[in-house]
N, C-alpha and C. Protein backbone atom coordinates (compact mmCIF):
# COMPACT_ATOMS: atom_id res chain seq x y z
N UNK A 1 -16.15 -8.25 -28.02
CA UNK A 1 -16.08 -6.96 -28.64
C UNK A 1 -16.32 -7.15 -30.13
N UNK A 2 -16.64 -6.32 -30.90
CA UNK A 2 -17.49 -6.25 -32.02
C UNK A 2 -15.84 -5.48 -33.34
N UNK A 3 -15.26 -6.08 -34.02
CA UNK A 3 -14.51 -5.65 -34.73
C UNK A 3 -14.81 -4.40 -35.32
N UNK A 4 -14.01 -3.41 -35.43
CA UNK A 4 -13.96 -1.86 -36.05
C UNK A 4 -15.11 -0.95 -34.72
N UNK A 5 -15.53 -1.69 -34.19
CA UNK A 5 -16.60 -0.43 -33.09
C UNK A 5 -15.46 0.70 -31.95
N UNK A 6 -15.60 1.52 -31.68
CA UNK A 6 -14.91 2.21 -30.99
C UNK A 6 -15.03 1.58 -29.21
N UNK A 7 -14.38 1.40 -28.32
CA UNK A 7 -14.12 1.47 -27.06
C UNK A 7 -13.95 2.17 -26.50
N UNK A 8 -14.47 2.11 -24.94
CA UNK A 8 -13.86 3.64 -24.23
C UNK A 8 -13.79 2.07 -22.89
N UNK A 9 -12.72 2.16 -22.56
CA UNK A 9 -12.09 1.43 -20.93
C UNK A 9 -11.74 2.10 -20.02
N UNK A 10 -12.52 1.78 -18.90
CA UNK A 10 -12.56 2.75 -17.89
C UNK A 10 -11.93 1.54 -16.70
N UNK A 11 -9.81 1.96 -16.25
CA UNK A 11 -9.32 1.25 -16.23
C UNK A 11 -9.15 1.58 -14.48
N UNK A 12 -8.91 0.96 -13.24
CA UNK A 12 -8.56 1.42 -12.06
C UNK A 12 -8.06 -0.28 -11.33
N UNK A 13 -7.91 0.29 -9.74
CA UNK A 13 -7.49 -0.35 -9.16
C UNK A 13 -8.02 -0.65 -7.60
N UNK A 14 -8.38 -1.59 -6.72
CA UNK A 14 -9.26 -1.37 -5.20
C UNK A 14 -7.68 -1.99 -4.83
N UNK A 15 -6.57 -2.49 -4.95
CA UNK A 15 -5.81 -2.11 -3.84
C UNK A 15 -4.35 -1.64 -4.54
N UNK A 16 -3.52 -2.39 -5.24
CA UNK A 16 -2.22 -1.83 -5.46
C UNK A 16 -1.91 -1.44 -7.17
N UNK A 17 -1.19 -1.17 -7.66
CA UNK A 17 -0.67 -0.53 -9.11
C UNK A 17 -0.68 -2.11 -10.09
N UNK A 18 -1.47 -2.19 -10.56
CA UNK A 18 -1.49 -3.08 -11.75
C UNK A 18 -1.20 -2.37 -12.88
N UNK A 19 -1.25 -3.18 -14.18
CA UNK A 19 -0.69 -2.74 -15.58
C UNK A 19 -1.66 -3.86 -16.38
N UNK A 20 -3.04 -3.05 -16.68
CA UNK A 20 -4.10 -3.84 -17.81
C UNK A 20 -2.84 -4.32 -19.19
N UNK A 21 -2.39 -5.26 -19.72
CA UNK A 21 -1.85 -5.37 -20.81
C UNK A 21 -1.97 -6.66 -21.96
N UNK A 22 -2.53 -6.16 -23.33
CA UNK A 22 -3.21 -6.97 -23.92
C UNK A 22 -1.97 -6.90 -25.51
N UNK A 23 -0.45 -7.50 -25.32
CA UNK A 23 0.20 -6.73 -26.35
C UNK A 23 -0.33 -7.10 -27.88
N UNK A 24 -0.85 -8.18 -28.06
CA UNK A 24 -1.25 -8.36 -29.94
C UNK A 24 -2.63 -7.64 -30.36
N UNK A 25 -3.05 -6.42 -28.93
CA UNK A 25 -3.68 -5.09 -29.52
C UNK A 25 -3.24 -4.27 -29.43
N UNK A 26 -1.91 -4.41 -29.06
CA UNK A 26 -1.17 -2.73 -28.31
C UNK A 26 -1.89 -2.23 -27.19
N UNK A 27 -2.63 -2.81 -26.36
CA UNK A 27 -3.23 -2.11 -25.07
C UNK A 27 -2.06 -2.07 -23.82
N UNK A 28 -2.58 -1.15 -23.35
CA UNK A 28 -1.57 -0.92 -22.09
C UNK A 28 -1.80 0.39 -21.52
N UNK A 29 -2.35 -0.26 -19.80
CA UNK A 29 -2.56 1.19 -19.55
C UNK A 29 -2.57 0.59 -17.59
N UNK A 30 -1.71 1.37 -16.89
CA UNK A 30 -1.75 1.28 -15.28
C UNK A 30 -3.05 1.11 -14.69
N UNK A 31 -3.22 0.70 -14.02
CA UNK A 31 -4.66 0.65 -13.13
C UNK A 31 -4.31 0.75 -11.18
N UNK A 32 -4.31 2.20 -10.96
CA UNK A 32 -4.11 2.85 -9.80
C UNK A 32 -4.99 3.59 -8.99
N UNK A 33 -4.73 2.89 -7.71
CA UNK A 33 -5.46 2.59 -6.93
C UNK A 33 -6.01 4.30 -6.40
N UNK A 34 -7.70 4.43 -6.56
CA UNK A 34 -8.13 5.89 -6.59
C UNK A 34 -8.07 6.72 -7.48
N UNK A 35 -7.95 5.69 -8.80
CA UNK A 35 -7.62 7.06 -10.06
C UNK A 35 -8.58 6.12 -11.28
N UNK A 36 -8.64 6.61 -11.73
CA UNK A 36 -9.82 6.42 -12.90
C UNK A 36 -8.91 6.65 -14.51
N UNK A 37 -8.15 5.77 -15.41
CA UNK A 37 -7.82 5.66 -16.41
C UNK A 37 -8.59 5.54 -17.59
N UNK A 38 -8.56 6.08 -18.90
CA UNK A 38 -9.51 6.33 -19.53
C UNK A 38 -8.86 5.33 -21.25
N UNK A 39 -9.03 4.58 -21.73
CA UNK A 39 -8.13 3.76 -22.90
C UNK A 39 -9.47 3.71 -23.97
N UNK A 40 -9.18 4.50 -24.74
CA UNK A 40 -9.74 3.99 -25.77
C UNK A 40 -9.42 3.81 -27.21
N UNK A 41 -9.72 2.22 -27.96
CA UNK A 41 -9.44 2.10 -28.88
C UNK A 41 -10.59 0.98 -30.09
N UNK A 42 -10.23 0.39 -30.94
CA UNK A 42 -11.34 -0.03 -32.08
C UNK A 42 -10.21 -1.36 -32.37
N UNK A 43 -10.84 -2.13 -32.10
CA UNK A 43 -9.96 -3.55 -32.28
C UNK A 43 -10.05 -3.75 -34.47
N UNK A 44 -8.85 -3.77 -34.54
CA UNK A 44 -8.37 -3.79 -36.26
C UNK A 44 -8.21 -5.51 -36.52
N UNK A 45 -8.46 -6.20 -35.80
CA UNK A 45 -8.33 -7.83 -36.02
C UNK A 45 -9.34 -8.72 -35.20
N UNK A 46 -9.92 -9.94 -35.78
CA UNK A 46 -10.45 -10.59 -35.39
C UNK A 46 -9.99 -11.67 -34.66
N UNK A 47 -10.16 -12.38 -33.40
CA UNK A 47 -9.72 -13.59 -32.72
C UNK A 47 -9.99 -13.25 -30.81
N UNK A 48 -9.26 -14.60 -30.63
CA UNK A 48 -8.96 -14.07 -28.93
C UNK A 48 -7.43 -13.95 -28.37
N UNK A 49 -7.70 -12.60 -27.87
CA UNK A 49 -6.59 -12.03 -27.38
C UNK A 49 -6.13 -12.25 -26.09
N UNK A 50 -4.98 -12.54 -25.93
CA UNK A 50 -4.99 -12.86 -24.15
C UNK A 50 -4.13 -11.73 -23.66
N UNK A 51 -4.24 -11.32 -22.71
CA UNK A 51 -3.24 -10.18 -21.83
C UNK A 51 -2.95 -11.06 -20.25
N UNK A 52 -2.43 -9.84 -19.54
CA UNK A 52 -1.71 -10.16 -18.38
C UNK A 52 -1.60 -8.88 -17.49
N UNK A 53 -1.58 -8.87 -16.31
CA UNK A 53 -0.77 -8.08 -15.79
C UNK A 53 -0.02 -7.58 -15.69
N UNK A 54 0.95 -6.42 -16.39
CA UNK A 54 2.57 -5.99 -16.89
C UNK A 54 2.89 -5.80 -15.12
N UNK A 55 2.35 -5.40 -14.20
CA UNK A 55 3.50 -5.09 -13.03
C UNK A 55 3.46 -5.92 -12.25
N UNK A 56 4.49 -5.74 -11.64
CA UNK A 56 4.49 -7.39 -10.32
C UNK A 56 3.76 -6.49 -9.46
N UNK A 57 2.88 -7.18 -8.97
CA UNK A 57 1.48 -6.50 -7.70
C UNK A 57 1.48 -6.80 -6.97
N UNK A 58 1.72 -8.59 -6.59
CA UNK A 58 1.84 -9.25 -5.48
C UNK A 58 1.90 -11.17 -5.32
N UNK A 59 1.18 -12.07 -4.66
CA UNK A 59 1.14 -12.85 -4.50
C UNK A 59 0.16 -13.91 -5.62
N UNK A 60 -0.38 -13.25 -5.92
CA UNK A 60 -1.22 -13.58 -6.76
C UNK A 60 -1.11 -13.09 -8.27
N UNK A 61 0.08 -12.61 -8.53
CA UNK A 61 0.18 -11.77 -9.89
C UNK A 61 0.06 -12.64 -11.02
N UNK A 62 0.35 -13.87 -10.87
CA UNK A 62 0.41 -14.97 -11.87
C UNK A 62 -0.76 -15.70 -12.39
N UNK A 63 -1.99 -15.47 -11.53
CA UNK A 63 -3.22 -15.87 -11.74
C UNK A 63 -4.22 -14.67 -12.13
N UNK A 64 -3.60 -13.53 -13.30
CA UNK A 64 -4.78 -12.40 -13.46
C UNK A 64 -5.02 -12.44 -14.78
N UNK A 65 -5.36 -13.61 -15.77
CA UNK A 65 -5.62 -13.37 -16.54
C UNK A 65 -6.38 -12.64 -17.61
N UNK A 66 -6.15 -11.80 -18.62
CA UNK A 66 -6.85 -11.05 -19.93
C UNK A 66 -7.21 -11.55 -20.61
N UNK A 67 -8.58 -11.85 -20.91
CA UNK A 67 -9.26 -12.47 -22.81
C UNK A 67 -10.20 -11.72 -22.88
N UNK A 68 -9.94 -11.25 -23.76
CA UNK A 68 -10.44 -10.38 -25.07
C UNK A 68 -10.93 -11.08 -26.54
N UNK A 69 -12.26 -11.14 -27.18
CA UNK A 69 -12.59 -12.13 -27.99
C UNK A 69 -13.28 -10.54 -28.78
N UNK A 70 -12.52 -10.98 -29.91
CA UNK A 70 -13.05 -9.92 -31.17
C UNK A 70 -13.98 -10.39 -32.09
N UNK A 71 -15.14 -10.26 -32.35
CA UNK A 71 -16.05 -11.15 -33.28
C UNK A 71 -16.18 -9.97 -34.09
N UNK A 72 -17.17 -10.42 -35.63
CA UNK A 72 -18.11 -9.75 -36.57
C UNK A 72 -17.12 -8.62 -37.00
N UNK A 73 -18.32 -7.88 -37.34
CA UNK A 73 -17.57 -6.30 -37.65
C UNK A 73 -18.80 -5.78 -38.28
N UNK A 74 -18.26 -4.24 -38.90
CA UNK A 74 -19.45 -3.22 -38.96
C UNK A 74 -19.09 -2.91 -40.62
């Protein structure tokens, strides 16, 4: 992602209630299953960001990793 550009995340789910969460951008937003979530924001810092899954989902919840890599700017 390109520092200061605007985002639009178009956030969902193909089987149970996850939680997209990226906290050293403040992101956070459910991802449910048949529904279409809409997050948008403009990354204010440069680096790589890691997130996680905020809800317990299942068997595999521990292996869903988030990176997010902020370069340049405008």
């Amino acid at each position: 992602m390109i520092y200061g550009l605007p985002y639009h995340l178009v956030v969902t789910s193909a089987d149970v209630i996850h939680s997209f969460s990226v906290p050293s951008l403040n992101l956070k937003m459910d991802a449910i299953p048949g529904r279409l979530k809409h997050l948008f924001f403009s990354p204010s810092q440069h680096g790589v960001f890691l997130g996680y899954c905020a809800e317990l989902c299942g068997v595999k919840h521990r292996v869903m990793p988030i990176v997010i890599e902020v370069v340049g700017g405008v």
